[in-house]
C-alpha atoms as a PDB file:
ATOM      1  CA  UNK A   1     -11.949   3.205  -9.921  1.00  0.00           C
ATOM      2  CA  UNK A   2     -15.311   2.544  -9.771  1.00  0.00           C
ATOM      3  CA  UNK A   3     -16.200   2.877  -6.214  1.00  0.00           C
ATOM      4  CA  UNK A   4     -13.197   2.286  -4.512  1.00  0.00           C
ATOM      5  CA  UNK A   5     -10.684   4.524  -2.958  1.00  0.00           C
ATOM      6  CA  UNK A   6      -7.348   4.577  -2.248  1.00  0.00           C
ATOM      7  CA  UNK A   7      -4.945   6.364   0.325  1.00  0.00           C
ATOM      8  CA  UNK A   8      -2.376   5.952   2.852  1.00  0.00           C
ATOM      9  CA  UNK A   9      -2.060   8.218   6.022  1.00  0.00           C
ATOM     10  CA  UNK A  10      -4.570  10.203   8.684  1.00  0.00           C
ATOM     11  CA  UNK A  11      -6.252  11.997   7.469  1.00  0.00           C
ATOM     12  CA  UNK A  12      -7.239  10.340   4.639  1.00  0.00           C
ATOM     13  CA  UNK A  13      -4.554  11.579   1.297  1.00  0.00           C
ATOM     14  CA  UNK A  14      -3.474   9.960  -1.203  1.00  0.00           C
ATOM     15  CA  UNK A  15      -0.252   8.538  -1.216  1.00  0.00           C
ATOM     16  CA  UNK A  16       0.619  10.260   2.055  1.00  0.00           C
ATOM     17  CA  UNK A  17       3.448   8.415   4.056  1.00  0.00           C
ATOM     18  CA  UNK A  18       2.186   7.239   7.325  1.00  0.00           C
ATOM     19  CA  UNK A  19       2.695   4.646   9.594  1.00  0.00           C
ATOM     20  CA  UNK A  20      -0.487   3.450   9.132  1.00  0.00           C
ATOM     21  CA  UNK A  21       0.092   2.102   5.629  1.00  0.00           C
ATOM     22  CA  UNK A  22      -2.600   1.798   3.013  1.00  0.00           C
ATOM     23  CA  UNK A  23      -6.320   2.181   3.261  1.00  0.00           C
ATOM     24  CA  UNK A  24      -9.304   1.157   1.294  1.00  0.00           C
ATOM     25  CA  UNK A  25     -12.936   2.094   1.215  1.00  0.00           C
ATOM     26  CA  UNK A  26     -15.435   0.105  -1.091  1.00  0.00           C
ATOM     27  CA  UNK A  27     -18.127   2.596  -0.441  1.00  0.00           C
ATOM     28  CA  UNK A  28     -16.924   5.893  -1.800  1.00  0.00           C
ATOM     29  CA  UNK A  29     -14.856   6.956   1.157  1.00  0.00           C
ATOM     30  CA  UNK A  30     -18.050   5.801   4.094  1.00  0.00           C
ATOM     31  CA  UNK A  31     -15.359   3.294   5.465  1.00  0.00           C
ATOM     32  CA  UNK A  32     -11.914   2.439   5.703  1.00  0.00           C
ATOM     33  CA  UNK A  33     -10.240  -0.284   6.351  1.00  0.00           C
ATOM     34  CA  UNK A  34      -6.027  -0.978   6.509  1.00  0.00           C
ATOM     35  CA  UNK A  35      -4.866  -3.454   3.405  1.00  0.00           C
ATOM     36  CA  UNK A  36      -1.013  -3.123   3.684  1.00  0.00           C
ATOM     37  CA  UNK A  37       1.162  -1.932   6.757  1.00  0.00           C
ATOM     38  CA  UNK A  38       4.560  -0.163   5.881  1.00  0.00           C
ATOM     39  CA  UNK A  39       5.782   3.084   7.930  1.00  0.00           C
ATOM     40  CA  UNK A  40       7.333   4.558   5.179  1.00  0.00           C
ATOM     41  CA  UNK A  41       4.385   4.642   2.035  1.00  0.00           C
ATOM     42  CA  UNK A  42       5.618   7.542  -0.929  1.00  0.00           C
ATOM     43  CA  UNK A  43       2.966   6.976  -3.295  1.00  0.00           C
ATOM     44  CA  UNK A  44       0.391   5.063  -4.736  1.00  0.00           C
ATOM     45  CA  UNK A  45      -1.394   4.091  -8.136  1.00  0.00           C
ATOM     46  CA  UNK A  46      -4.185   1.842  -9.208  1.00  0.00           C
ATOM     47  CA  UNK A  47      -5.645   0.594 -12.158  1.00  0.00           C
ATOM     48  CA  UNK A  48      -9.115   2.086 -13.914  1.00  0.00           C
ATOM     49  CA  UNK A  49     -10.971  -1.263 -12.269  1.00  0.00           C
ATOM     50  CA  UNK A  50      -9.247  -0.419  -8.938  1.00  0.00           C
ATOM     51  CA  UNK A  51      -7.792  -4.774  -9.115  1.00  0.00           C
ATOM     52  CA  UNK A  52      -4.200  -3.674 -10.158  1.00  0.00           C
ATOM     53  CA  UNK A  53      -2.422  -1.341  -7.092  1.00  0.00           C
ATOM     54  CA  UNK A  54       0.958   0.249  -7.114  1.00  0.00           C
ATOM     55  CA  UNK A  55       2.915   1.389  -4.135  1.00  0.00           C
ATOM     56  CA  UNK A  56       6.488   3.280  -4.072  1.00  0.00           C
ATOM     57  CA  UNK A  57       7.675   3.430  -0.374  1.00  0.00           C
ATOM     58  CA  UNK A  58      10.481   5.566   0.764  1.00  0.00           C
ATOM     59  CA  UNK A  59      12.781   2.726   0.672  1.00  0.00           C
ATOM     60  CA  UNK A  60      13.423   0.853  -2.223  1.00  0.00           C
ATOM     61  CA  UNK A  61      10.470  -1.570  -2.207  1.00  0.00           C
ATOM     62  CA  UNK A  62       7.651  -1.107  -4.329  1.00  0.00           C
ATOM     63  CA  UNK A  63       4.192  -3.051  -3.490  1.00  0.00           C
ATOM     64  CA  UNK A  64       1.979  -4.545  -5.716  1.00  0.00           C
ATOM     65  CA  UNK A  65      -1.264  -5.818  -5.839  1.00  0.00           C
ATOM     66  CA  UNK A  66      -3.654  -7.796  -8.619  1.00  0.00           C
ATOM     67  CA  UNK A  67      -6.769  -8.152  -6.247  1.00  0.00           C
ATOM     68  CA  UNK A  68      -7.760  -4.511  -5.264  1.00  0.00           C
ATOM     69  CA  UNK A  69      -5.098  -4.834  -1.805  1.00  0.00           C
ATOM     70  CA  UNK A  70      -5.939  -8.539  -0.696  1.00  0.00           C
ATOM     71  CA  UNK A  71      -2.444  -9.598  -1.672  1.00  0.00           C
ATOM     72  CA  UNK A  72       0.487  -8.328  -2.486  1.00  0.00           C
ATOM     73  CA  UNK A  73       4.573  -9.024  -3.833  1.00  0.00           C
ATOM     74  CA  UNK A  74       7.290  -6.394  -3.473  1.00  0.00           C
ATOM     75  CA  UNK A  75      10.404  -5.974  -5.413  1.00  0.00           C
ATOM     76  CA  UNK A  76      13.747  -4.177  -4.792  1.00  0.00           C
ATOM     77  CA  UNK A  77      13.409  -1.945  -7.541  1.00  0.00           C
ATOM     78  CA  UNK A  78      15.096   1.433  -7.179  1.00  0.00           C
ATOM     79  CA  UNK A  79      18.235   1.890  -4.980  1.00  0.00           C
ATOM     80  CA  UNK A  80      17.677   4.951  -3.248  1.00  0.00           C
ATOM     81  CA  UNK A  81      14.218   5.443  -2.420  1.00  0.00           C
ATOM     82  CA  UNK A  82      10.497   6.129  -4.094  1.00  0.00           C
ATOM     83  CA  UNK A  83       8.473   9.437  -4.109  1.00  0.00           C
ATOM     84  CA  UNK A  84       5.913   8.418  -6.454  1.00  0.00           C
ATOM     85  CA  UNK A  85       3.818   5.496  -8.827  1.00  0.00           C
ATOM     86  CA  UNK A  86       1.514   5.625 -11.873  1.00  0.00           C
ATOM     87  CA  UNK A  87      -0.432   2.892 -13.661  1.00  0.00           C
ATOM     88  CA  UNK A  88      -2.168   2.605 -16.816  1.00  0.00           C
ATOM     89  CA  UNK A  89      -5.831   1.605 -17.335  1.00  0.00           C
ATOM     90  CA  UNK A  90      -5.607  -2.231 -17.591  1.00  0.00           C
ATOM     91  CA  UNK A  91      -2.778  -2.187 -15.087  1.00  0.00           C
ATOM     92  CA  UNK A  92      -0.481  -4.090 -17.253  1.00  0.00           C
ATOM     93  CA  UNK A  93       1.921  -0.488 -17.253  1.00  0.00           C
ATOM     94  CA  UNK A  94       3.122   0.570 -14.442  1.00  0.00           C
ATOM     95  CA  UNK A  95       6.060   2.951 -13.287  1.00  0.00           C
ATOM     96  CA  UNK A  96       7.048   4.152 -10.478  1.00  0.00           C
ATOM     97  CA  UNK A  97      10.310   7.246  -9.237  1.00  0.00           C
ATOM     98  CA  UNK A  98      12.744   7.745  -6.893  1.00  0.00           C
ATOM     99  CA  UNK A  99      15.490  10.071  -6.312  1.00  0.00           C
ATOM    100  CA  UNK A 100      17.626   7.819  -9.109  1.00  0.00           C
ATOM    101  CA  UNK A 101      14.920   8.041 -11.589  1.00  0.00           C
ATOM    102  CA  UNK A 102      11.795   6.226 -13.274  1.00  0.00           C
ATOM    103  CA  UNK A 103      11.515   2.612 -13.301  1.00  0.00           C
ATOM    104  CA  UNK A 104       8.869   1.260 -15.842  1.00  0.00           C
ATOM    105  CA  UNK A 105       7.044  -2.315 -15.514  1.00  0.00           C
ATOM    106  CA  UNK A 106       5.188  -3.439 -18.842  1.00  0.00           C
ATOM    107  CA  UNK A 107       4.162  -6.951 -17.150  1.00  0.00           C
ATOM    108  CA  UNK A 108       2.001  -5.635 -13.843  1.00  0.00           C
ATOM    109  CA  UNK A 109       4.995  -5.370 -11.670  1.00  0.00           C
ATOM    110  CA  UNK A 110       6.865  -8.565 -12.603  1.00  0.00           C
ATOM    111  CA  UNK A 111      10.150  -7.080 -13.924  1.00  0.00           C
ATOM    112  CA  UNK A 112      11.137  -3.504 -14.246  1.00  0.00           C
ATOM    113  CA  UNK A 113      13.155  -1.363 -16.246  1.00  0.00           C
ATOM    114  CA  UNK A 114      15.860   1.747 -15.553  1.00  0.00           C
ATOM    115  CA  UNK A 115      14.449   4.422 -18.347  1.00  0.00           C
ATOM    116  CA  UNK A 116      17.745   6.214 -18.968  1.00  0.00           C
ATOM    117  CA  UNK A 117      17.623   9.969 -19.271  1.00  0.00           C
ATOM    118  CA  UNK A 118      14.810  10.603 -17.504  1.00  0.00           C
ATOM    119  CA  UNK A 119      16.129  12.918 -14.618  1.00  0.00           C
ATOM    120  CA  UNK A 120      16.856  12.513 -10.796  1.00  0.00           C
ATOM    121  CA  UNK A 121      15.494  13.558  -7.345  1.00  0.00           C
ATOM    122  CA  UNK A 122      11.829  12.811  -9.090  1.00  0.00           C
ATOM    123  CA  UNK A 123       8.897  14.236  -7.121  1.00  0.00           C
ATOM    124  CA  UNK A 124       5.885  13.019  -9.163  1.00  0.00           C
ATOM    125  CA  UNK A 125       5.269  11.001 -11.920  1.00  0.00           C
ATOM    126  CA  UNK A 126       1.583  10.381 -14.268  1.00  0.00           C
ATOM    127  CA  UNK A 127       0.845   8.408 -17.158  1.00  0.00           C
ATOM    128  CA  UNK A 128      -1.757   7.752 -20.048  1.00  0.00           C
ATOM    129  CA  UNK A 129      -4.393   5.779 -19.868  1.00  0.00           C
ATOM    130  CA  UNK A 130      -2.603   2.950 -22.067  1.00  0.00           C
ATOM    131  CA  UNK A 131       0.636   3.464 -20.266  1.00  0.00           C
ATOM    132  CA  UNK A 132       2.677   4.037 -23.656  1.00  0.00           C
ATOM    133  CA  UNK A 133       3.191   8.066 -22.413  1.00  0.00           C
ATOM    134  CA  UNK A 134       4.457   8.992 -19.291  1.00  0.00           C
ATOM    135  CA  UNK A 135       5.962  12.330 -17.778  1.00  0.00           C
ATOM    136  CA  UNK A 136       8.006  12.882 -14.603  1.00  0.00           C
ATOM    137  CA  UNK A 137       8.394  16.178 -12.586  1.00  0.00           C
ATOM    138  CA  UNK A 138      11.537  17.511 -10.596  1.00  0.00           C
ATOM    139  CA  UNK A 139      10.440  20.206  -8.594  1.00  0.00           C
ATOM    140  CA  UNK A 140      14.264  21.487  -7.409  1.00  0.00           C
ATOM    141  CA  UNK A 141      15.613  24.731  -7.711  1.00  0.00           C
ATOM    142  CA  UNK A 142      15.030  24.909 -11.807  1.00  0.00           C
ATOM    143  CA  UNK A 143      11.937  22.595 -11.812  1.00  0.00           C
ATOM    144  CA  UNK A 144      11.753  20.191 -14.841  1.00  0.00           C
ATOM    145  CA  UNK A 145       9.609  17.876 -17.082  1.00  0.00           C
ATOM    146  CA  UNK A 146      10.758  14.481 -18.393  1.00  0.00           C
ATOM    147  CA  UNK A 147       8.597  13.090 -21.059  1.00  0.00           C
ATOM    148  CA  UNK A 148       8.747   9.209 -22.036  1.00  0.00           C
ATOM    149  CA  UNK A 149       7.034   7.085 -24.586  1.00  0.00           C
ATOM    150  CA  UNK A 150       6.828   4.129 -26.272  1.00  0.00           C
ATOM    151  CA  UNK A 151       4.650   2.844 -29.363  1.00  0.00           C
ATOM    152  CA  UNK A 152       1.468   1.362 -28.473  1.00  0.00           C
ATOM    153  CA  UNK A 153      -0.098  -1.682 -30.326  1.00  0.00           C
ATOM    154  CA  UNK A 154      -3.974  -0.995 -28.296  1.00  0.00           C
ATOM    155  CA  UNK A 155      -6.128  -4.585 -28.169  1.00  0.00           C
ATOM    156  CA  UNK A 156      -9.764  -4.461 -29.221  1.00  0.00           C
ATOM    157  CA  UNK A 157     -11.746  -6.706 -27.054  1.00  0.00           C
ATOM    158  CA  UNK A 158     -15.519  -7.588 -28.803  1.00  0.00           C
ATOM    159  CA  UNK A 159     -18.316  -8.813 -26.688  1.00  0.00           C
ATOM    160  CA  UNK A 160     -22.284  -9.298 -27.626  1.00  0.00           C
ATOM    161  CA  UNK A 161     -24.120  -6.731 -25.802  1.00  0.00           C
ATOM    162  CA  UNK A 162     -28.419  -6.615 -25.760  1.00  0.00           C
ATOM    163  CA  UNK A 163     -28.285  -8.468 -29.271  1.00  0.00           C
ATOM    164  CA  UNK A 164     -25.228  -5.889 -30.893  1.00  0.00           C
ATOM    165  CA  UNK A 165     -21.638  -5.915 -30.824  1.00  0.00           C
ATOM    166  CA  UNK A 166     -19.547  -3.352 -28.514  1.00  0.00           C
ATOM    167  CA  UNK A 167     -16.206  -2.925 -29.512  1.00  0.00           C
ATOM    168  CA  UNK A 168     -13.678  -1.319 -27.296  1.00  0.00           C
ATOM    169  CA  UNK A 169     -10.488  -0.889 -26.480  1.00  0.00           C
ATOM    170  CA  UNK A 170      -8.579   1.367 -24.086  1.00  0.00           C
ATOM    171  CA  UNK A 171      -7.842   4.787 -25.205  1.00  0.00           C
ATOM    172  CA  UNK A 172      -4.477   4.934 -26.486  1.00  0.00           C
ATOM    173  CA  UNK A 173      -1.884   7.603 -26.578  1.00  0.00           C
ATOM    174  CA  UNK A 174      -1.642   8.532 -30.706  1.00  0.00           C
ATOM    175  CA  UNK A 175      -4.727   8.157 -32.782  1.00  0.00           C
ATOM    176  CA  UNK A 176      -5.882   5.317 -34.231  1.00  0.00           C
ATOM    177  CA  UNK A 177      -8.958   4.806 -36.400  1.00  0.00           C
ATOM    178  CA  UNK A 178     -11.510   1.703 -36.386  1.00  0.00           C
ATOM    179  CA  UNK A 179     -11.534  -0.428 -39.293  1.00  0.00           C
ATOM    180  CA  UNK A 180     -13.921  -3.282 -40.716  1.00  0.00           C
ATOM    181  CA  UNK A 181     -13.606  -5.660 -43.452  1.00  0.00           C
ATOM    182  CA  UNK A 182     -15.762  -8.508 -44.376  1.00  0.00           C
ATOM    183  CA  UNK A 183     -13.721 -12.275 -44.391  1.00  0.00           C
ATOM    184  CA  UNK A 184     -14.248 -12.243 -48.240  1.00  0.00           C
ATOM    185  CA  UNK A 185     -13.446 -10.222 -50.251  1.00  0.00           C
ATOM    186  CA  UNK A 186     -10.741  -8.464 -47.564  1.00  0.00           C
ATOM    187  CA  UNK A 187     -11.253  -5.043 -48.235  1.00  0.00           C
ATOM    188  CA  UNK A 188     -10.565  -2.967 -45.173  1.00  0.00           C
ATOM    189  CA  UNK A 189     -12.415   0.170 -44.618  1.00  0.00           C
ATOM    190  CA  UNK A 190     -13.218   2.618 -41.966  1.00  0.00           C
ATOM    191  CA  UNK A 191     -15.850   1.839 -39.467  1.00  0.00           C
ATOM    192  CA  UNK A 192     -18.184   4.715 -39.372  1.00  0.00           C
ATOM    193  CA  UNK A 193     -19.539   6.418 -36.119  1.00  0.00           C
ATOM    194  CA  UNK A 194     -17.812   7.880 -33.414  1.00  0.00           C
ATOM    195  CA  UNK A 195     -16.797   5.763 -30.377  1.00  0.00           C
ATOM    196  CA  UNK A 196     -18.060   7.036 -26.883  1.00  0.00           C
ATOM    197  CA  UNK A 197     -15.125   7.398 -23.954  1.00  0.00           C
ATOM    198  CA  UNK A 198     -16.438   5.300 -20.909  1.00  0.00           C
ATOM    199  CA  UNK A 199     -14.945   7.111 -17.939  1.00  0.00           C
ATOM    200  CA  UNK A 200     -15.062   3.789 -15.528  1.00  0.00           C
ATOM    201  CA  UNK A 201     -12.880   1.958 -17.874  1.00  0.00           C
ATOM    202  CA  UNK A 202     -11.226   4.593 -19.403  1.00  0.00           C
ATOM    203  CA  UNK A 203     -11.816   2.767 -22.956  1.00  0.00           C
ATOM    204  CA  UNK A 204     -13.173   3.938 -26.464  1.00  0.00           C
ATOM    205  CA  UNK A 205     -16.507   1.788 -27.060  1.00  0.00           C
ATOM    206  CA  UNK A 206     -19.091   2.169 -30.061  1.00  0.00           C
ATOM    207  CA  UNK A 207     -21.805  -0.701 -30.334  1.00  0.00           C
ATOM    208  CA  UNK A 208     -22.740  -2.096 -34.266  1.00  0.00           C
ATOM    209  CA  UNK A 209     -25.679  -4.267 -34.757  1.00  0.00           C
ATOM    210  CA  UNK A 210     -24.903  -7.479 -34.873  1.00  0.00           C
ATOM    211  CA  UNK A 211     -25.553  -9.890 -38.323  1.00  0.00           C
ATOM    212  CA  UNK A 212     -24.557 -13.321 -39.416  1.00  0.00           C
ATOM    213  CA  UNK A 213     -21.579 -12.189 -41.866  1.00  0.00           C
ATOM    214  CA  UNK A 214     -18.007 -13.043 -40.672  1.00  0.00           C
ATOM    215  CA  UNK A 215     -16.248 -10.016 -40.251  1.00  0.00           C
ATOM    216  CA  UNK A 216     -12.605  -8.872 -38.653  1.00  0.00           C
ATOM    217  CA  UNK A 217     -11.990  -5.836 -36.771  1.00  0.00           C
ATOM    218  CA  UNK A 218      -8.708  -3.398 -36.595  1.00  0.00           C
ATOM    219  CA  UNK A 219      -7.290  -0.673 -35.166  1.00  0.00           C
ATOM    220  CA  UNK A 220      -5.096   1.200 -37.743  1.00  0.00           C
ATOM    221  CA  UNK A 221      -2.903   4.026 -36.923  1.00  0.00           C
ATOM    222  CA  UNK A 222      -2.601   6.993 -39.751  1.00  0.00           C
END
């Protein structure tokens, strides 16, 4: 999150219910200050860049932020309650559980989806970093696991960097390898070097020198 944290409650815990809402601190936990009010927080989530925020309350509202807490929009989403949010890297996934089961958002929180078979009475809920892979805990009497996924399409993004090229791309949840091919002749082939994992973005990178040939860029899956 890159310097800022997250909780709700006193002390300080994540996702603790408290009447005093939601907190932030911008300076690794020196200061606090209150950025939304509810009585009745369950759980909370934010993206890798700490802008996108995620907040199941007891009720059926779920909070949501794009500007690290300065705004936010709610949404009936459940009908009987949240215990618990997750959100993926680039905070475009989100999901969040209740005691009717998980409710998935793959546009930041805009509309949200009923995933069918994916248990009741949830008590805690974590994704991957691209959002595409998701599991859900019941922690009653015989405790279980329910495991969701979808296939990811991962987006490369390509920006000049000290005179190279750094490609990367957020680490998705089934492999994929990095492939190059000159504009002509189109002859795609694998990229060669290992991408590094940046853990403040929670994206693949791996910087090429850059030349004056066109060239296109791919993620392929096996």
């Amino acid at each position: 999150m890159d310097r800022h944290r997250l909780v709700g409650g006193q002390p300080p815990v994540p996702g603790l219910q408290s009447k005093l809402g939601l907190w932030l601190s911008t300076n690794s936990g020196l200061n606090w200050s209150p950025i939304l009010a509810s009585n009745n927080l369950a759980g909370v989530a934010c993206s890798a860049d700490g802008k996108t925020v995620v907040v199941a309350s007891g009720t059926d509202v779920v909070y949501v932020s794009s500007d690290c807490g300065v705004t936010w929009s709610w949404q009936h989403v459940s009908t009987f309650g949240g215990s618990g949010a997750a959100c993926s890297a680039d905070g475009t996934r989100i999901g969040v559980i209740s005691y009717v089961g998980v409710f998935i958002s793959t546009n930041s929180g805009l509309t949200w989806m009923a995933q069918t078979n994916a248990g009741m009475v949830l008590n805690a809920i974590a994704t991957s970093a691209d959002g595409h892979r998701w599991i859900a805990a019941h922690s009653g009497g015989q405790g279980r696991l329910f495991l969701g996924s979808s296939t990811p399409a991962p987006v490369l993004q390509i920006e000049p960097t000290n005179g190279n090229v750094r490609i990367s791309w957020t680490i998705p949840s089934s492999s994929f390898t990095l492939q190059k091919a000159q504009v002509v002749p189109l002859n795609w082939g694998a990229l060669t070097g290992a991408p590094s994992l940046n853990l403040n973005t929670l994206q693949n990178e791996i910087t090429i020198p850059a030349t004056n040939t066109s060239a296109l860029f791919r993620l392929s899956a096996p």
